[in-house]
Protein backbone atom coordinates (compact mmCIF):
# COMPACT_ATOMS: atom_id res chain seq x y z
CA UNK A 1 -99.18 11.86 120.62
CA UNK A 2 -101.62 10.51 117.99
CA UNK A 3 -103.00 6.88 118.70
CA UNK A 4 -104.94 6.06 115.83
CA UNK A 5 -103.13 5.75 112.28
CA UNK A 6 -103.58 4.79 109.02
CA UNK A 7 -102.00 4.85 105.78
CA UNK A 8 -101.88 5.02 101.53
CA UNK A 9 -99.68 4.62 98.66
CA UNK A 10 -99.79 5.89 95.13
CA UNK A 11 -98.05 4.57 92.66
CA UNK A 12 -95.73 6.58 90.07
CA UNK A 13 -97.92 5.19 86.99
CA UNK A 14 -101.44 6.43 89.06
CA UNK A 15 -99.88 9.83 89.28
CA UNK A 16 -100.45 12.55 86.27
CA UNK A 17 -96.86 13.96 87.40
CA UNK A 18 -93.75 13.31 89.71
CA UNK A 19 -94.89 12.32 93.76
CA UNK A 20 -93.03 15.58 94.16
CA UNK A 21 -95.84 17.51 91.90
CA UNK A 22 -98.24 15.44 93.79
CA UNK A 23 -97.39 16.70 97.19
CA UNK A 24 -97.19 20.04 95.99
CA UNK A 25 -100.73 19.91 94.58
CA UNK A 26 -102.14 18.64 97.92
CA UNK A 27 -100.31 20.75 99.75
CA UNK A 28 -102.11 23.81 97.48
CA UNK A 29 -105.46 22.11 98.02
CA UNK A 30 -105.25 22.14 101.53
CA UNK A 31 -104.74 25.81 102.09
CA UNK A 32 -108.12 26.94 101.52
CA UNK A 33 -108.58 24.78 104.89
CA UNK A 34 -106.33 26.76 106.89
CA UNK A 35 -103.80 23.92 106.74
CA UNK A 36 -100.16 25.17 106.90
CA UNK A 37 -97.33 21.98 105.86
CA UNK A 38 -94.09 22.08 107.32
CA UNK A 39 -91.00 20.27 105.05
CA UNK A 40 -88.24 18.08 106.23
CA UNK A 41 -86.72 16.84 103.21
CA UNK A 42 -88.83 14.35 101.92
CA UNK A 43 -91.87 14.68 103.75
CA UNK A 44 -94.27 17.99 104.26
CA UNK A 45 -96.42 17.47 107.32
CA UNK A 46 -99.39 19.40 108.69
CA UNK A 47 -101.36 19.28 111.82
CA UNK A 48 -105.21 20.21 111.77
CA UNK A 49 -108.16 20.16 113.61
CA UNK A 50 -108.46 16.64 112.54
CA UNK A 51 -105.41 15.53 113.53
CA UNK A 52 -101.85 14.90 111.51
CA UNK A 53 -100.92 14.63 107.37
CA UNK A 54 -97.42 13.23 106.22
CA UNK A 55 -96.90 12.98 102.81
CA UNK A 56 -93.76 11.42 101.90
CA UNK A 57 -92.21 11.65 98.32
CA UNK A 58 -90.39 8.65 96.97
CA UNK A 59 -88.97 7.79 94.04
CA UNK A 60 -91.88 5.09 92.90
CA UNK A 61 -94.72 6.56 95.08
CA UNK A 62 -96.29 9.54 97.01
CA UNK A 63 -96.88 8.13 100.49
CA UNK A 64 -99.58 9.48 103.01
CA UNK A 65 -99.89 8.81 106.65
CA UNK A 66 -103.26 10.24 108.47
CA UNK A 67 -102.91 10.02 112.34
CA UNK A 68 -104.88 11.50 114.86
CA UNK A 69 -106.08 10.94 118.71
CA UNK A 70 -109.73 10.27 118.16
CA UNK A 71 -110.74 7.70 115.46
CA UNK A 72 -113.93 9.14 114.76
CA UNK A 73 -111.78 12.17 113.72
CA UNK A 74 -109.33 9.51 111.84
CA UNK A 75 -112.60 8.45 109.68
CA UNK A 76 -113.39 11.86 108.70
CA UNK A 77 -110.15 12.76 108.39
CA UNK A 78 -109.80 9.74 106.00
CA UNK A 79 -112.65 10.36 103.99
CA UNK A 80 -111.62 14.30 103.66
CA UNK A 81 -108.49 13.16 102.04
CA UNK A 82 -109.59 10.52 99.86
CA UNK A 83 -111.44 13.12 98.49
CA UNK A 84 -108.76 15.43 97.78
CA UNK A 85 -106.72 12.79 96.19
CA UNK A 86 -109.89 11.85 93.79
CA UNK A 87 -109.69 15.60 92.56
CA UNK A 88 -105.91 14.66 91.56
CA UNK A 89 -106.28 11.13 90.53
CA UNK A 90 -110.10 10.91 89.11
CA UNK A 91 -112.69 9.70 90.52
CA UNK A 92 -112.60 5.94 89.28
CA UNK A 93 -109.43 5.66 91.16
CA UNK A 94 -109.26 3.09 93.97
CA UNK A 95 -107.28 4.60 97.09
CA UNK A 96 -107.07 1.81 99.51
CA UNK A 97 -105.78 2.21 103.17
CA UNK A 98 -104.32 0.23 105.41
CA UNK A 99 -103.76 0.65 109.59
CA UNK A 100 -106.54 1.87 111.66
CA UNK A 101 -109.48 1.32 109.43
CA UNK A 102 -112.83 0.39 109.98
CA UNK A 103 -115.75 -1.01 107.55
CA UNK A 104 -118.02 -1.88 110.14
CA UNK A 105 -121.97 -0.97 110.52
CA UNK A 106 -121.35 2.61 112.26
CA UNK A 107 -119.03 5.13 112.28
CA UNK A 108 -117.06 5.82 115.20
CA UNK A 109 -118.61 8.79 116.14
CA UNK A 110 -121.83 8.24 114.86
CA UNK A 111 -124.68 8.12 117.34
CA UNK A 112 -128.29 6.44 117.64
CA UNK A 113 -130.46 8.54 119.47
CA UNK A 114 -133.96 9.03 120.70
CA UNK A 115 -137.00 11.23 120.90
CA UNK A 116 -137.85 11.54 124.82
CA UNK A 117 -139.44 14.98 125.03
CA UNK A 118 -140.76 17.94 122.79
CA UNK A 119 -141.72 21.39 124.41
CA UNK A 120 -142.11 24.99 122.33
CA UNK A 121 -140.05 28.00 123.92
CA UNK A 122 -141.44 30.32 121.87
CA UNK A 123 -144.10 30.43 119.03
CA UNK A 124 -141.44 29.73 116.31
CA UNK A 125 -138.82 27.55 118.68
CA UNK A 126 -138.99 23.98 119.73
CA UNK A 127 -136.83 22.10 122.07
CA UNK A 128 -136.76 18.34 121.69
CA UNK A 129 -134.97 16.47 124.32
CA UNK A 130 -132.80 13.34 123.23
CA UNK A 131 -131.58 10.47 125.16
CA UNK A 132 -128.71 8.35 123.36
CA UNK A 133 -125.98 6.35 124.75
CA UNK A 134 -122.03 6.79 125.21
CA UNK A 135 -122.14 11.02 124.71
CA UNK A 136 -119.04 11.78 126.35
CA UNK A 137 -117.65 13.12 123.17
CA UNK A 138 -120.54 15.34 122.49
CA UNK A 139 -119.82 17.02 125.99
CA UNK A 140 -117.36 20.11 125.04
CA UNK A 141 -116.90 23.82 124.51
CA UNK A 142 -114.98 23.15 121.48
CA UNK A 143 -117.16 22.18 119.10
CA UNK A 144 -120.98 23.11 119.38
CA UNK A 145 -122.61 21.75 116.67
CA UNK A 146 -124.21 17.96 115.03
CA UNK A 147 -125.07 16.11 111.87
CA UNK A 148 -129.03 15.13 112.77
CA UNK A 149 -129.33 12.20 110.45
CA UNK A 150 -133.54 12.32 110.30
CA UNK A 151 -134.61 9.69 108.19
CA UNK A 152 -137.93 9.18 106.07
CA UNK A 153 -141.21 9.41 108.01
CA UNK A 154 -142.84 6.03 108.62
CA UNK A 155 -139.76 4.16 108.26
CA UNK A 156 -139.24 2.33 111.09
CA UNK A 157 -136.47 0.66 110.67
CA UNK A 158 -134.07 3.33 109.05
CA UNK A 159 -130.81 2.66 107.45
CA UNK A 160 -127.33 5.23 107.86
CA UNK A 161 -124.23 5.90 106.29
CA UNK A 162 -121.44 3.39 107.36
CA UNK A 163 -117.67 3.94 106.16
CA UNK A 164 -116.36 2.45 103.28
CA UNK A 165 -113.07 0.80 102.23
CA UNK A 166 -111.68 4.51 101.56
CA UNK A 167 -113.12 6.09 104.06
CA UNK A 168 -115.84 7.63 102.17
CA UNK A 169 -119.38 6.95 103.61
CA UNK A 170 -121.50 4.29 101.75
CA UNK A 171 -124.83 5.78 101.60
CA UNK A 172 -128.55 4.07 102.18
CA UNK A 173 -130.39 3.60 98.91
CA UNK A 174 -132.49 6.70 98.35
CA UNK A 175 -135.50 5.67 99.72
CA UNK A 176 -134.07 4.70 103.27
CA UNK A 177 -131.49 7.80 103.29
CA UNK A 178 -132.02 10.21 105.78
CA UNK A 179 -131.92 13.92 105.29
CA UNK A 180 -128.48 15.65 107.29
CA UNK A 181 -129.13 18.74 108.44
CA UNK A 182 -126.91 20.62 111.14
CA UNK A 183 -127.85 21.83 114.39
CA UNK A 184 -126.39 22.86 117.92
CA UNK A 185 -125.94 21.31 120.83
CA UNK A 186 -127.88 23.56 122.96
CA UNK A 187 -127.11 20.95 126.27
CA UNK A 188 -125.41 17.74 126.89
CA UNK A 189 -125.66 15.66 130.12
CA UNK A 190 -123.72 13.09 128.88
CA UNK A 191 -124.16 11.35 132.40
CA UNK A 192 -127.60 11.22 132.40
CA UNK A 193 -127.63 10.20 128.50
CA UNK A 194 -129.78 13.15 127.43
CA UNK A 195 -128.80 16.51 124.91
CA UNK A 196 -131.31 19.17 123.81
CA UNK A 197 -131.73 20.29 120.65
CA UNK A 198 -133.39 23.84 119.56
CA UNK A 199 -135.13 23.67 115.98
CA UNK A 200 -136.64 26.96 114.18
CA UNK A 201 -140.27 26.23 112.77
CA UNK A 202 -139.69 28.56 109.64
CA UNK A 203 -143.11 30.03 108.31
CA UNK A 204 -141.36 32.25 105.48
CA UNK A 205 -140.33 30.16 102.94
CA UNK A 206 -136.82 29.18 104.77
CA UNK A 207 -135.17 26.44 104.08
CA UNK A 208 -132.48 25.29 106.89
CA UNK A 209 -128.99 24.97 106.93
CA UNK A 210 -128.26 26.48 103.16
CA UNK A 211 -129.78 23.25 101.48
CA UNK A 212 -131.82 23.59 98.38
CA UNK A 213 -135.12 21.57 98.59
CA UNK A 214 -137.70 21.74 101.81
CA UNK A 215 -136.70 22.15 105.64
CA UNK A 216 -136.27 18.51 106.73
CA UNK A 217 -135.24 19.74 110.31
CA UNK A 218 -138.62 21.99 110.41
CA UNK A 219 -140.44 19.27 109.15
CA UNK A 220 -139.23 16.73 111.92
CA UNK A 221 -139.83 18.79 115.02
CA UNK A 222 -143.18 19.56 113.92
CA UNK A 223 -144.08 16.18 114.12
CA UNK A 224 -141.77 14.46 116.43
CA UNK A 225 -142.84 12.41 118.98
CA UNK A 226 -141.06 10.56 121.70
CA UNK A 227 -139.70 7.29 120.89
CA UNK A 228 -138.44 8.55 116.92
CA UNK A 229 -135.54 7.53 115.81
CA UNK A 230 -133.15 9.73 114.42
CA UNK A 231 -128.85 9.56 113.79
CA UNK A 232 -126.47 11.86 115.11
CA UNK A 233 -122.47 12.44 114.41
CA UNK A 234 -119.91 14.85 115.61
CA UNK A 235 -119.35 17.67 116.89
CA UNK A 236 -118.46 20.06 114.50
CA UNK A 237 -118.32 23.80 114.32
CA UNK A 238 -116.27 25.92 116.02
CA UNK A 239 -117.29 28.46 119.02
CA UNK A 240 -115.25 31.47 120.02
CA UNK A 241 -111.82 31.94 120.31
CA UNK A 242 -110.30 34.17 123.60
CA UNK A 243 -110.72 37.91 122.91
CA UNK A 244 -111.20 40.47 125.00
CA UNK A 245 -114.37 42.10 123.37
CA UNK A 246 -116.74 39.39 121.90
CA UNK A 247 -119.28 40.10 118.91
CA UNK A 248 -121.87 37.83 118.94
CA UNK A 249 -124.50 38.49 115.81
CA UNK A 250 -127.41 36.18 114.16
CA UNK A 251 -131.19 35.42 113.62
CA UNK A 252 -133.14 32.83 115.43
CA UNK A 253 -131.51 30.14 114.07
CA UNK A 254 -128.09 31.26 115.99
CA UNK A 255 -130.06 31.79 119.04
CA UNK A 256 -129.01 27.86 120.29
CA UNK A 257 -125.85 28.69 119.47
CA UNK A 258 -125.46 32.07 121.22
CA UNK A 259 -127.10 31.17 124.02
CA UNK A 260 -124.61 28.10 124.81
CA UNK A 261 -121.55 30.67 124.00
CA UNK A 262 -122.86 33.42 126.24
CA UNK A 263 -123.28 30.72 129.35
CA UNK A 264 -119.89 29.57 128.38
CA UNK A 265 -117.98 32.83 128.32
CA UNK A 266 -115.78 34.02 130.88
CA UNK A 267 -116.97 36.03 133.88
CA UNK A 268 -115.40 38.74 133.05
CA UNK A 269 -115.74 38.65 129.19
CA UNK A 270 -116.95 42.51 127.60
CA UNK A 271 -118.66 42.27 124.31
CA UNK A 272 -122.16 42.90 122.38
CA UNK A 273 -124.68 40.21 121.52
CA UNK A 274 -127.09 41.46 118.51
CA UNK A 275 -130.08 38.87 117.93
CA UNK A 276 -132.56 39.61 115.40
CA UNK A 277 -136.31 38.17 115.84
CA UNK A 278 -139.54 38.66 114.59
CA UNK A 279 -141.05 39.88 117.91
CA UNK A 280 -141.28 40.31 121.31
CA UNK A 281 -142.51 36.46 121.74
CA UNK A 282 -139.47 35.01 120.14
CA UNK A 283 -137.19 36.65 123.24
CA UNK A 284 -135.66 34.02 125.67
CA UNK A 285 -134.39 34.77 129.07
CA UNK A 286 -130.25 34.40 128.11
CA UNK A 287 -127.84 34.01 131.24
CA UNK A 288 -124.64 36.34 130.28
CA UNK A 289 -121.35 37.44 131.47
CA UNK A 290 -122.52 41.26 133.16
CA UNK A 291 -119.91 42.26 130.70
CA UNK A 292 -121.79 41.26 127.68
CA UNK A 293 -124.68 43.66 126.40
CA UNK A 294 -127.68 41.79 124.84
CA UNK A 295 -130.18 43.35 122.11
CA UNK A 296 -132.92 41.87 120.42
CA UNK A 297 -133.92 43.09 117.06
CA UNK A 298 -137.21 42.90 115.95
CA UNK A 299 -138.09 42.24 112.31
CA UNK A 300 -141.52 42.62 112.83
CA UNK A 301 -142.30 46.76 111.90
CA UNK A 302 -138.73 47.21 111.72
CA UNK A 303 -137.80 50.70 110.35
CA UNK A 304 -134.97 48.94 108.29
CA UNK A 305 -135.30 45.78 106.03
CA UNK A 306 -132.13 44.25 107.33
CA UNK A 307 -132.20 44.75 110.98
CA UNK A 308 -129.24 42.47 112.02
CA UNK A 309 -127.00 44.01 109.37
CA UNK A 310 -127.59 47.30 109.92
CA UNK A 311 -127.32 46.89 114.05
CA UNK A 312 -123.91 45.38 113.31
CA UNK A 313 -123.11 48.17 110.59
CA UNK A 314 -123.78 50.65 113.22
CA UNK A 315 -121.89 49.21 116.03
CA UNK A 316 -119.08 50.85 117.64
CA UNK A 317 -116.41 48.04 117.86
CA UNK A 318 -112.81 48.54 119.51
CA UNK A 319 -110.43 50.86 117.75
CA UNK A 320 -107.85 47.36 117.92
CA UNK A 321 -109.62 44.63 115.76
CA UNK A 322 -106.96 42.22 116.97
CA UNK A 323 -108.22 42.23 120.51
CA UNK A 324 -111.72 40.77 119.72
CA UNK A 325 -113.60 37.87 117.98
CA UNK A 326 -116.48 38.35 115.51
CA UNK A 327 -118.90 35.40 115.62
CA UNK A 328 -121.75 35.63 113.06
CA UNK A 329 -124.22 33.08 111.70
CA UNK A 330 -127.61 34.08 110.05
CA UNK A 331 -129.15 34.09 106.56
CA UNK A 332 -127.22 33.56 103.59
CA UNK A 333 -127.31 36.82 101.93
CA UNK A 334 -127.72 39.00 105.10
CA UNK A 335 -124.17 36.96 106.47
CA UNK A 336 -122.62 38.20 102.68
CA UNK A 337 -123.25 41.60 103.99
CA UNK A 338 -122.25 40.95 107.22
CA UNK A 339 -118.55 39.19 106.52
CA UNK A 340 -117.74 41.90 104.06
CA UNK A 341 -118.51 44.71 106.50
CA UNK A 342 -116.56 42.81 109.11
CA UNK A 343 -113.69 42.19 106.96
CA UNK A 344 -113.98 46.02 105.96
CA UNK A 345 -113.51 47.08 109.71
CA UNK A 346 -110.01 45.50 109.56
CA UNK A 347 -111.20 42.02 111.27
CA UNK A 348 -108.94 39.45 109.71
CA UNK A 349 -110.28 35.47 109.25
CA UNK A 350 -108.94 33.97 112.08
CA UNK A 351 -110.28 37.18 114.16
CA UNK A 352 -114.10 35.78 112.98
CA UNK A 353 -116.45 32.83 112.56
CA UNK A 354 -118.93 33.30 109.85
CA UNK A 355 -121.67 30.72 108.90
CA UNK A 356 -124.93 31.03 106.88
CA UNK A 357 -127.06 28.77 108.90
CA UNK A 358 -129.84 28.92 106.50
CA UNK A 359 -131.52 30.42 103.08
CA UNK A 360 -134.60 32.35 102.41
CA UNK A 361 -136.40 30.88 99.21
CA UNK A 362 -137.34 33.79 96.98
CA UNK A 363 -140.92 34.84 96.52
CA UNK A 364 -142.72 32.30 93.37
CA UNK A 365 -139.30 30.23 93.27
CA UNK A 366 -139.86 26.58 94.57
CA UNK A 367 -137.84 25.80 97.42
C-alpha cells in the first residue's frame, strides 16, 4: 500500500476545456510512458514504476492524487507530472501541492558522495571508487543506473538542485551548476558505504550520455582525485526482464552495465553477450552464467565499419521472440540500426531495452 501521498487541484477557469477533457488529455500524454489508466466512474487511475495517479473529475475541478511507497520516487513522480500539466495549462501556471511535500535543501534520494579511490582497468576504462552515506536504496537489481551530479572544477563548495514548491527542481545559478550525466552502478556495498563507478575516457570525439557539448563525465575521471565532491540521485534504468534466451549487445560504455547483468543472471540463464571494443586491451575478465556465450568485437581493423550491428544482424536468435529479452545500449546512430533490426525480427517493446548511452561528434563539427 502506498505511504507517501500528495495532492493538486485545478480549477474549472485554469482549464482550456471540461476536467473531463483534462483527464482525457493526461491520460493521452501518459501513454507514450507505458502508463495504462483504469476508470471507475469518476476517476481513471494508473500505477507506474513511480508509484500511483488518480485523477478525479469534478464538476468545478480536475483533481490529482500522486502516491507512492518511496518519497524519493513521490518527488520525481511529482515533478514528472507537474510537467505534464504545464504542457496543458502553460507554463506560467502555478500548480501547488499539498500532502507529502518537501522544500527542503536535498532531495530525498539525492546523495553526497566522495572520491576515495581511482584505478584504470583498461587503457580507455577507469574505475573510481565512492564512499557516501545511507546507500541502501542504491543496493538493487532493479534499477542499475545514477544521476552523477559533477560540479565545476575548483569549486569547492558546490551547490545542487533542491525541490521546489511544485516539485520541479530549483537549479544552482549557472556558474555553481553541476553537469548530470548518467552512469551505472557497477557495485554497491551499501554496508561498507562504498559503490564503484566505471567511466569511458573517449579519445574520438564522443561525447557521453547523448548530450550536446563536451564529455563532463570523461573530463572528471581524468582528473579525479580522492576527496572530490560530487552528487548522486537514483537509481534509474531498467535491467532485464526474465526470458529464457538473453541478448545482451553494446560498446564500452555498456560494458558496466553488462557486466553487473551477466553476474546477476540466473544460473541457468542461455543467451549471447556481443561487446564491441577497440582492441584486445579493452577486454575484461566477465563472470557469466555457463549458459551465456560472450564475444568481443574489435573495432580496431575490423573488416566491417559497424561491428556491433552487424554481429547482432547476423545472429541467430530463437525462432519464438516472445521467449527472450533484447537488451541494447551503444552509440546513438549504431542503436537506430540496432532497435529497427530488433523490432524487424518480431521483438516487440516490452520484449527489449534500448538506450543510446552516448554520441559520436562528427568529423569538423564542434562537439
Amino acid at each position: 500500500m502506498p505511504r507517501f501521498s500528495c495532492d493538486t487541484a485545478i480549477p474549472q477557469d485554469l482549464l482550456p476545456g471540461t476536467p473531463a477533457a483534462a483527464a482525457d488529455w493526461l491520460v493521452a500524454a501518459s501513454e507514450p510512458y507505458g502508463l495504462t489508466f483504469t476508470r471507475d466512474g469518476d476517476r481513471r487511475t494508473t500505477d507506474g514504476p513511480f508509484g500511483r495517479l488518480t485523477l478525479t473529475v469534478g464538476t468545478d475541478a480536475l483533481r490529482l492524487r500522486a502516491e507512492s511507497d518511496d518519497r524519493g520516487l513521490l518527488e520525481r513522480f511529482r515533478g514528472s507530472i507537474t510537467e505534464q500539466l504545464l504542457g496543458l495549462l502553460g507554463e506560467d501556471t502555478a500548480i501547488v501541492w499539498t500532502g507529502d511535500v518537501e522544500t527542503g535543501a536535498l532531495f530525498a534520494d539525492f546523495r553526497e558522495i566522495r572520491v576515495a579511490a581511482v584505478r584504470d582497468l583498461t587503457p580507455r576504462l577507469r574505475r573510481i571508487t565512492f564512499h557516501g552515506r545511507d546507500l541502501g536504496r542504491f543496493a538493487t537489481s532493479d534499477n542499475l543506473h545514477v544521476r552523477l551530479y559533477l560540479p565545476p572544477p575548483g569549486l569547492e563548495a558546490p551547490s545542487w538542485p533542491r525541490p521546489g514548491p511544485d516539485g520541479r527542481p530549483v537549479l544552482p545559478d549557472p556558474e555553481r551548476r553541476p553537469a548530470v550525466r548518467y552512469y551505472t552502478l557497477r557495485r554497491v556495498d551499501a554496508d561498507a558505504g562504498e559503490l564503484d563507478i566505471d567511466v569511458v575516457l573517449h579519445e574520438d570525439g564522443g561525447h557521453d550520455d547523448g548530450h550536446s557539448g563536451e564529455a563532463p563525465g570523461a573530463d572528471f575521471a581524468r582528473r579525479a582525485r580522492p576527496g572530490d565532491l560530487c552528487g548522486m540521485s537514483g537509481p534509474y534504468g531498467l535491467g532485464v526482464s526474465p526470458a529464457s534466451w538473453y541478448l545482451l549487445a553494446g560498446d564500452e560504455t555498456a560494458l558496466p552495465a553488462i557486466a553487473r547483468i551477466l553476474e546477476e543472471l540466473p544460473d541457468d540463464a542461455r543467451g549471447t553477450a556481443l561487446i564491441e571494443v577497440e582492441d584486445a586491451a579493452d577486454e575484461l575478465p566477465l563472470r557469466a552464467p555457463a549458459g551465456i556465450a560472450v564475444r568481443w568485437l574489435h573495432r580496431r581493423n575490423a573488416d566491417r565499419a559497424r561491428p556491433l550491428v552487424e554481429a547482432v544482424r547476423a545472429l541467430t536468435l530463437p525462432a519464438d521472440s516472445a521467449t527472450l529479452f533484447a537488451w541494447v545500449a551503444c552509440e546513438f546512430d549504431n542503436l537506430a540500426r540496432l532497435r529497427e533490426h530488433l523490432r524487424g525480427r518480431g521483438i516487440d517493446r516490452d520484449r527489449m531495452l534500448a538506450v543510446a548511452y552516448w554520441r559520436r561528434t562528427p568529423p569538423g563539427t564542434s562537439a
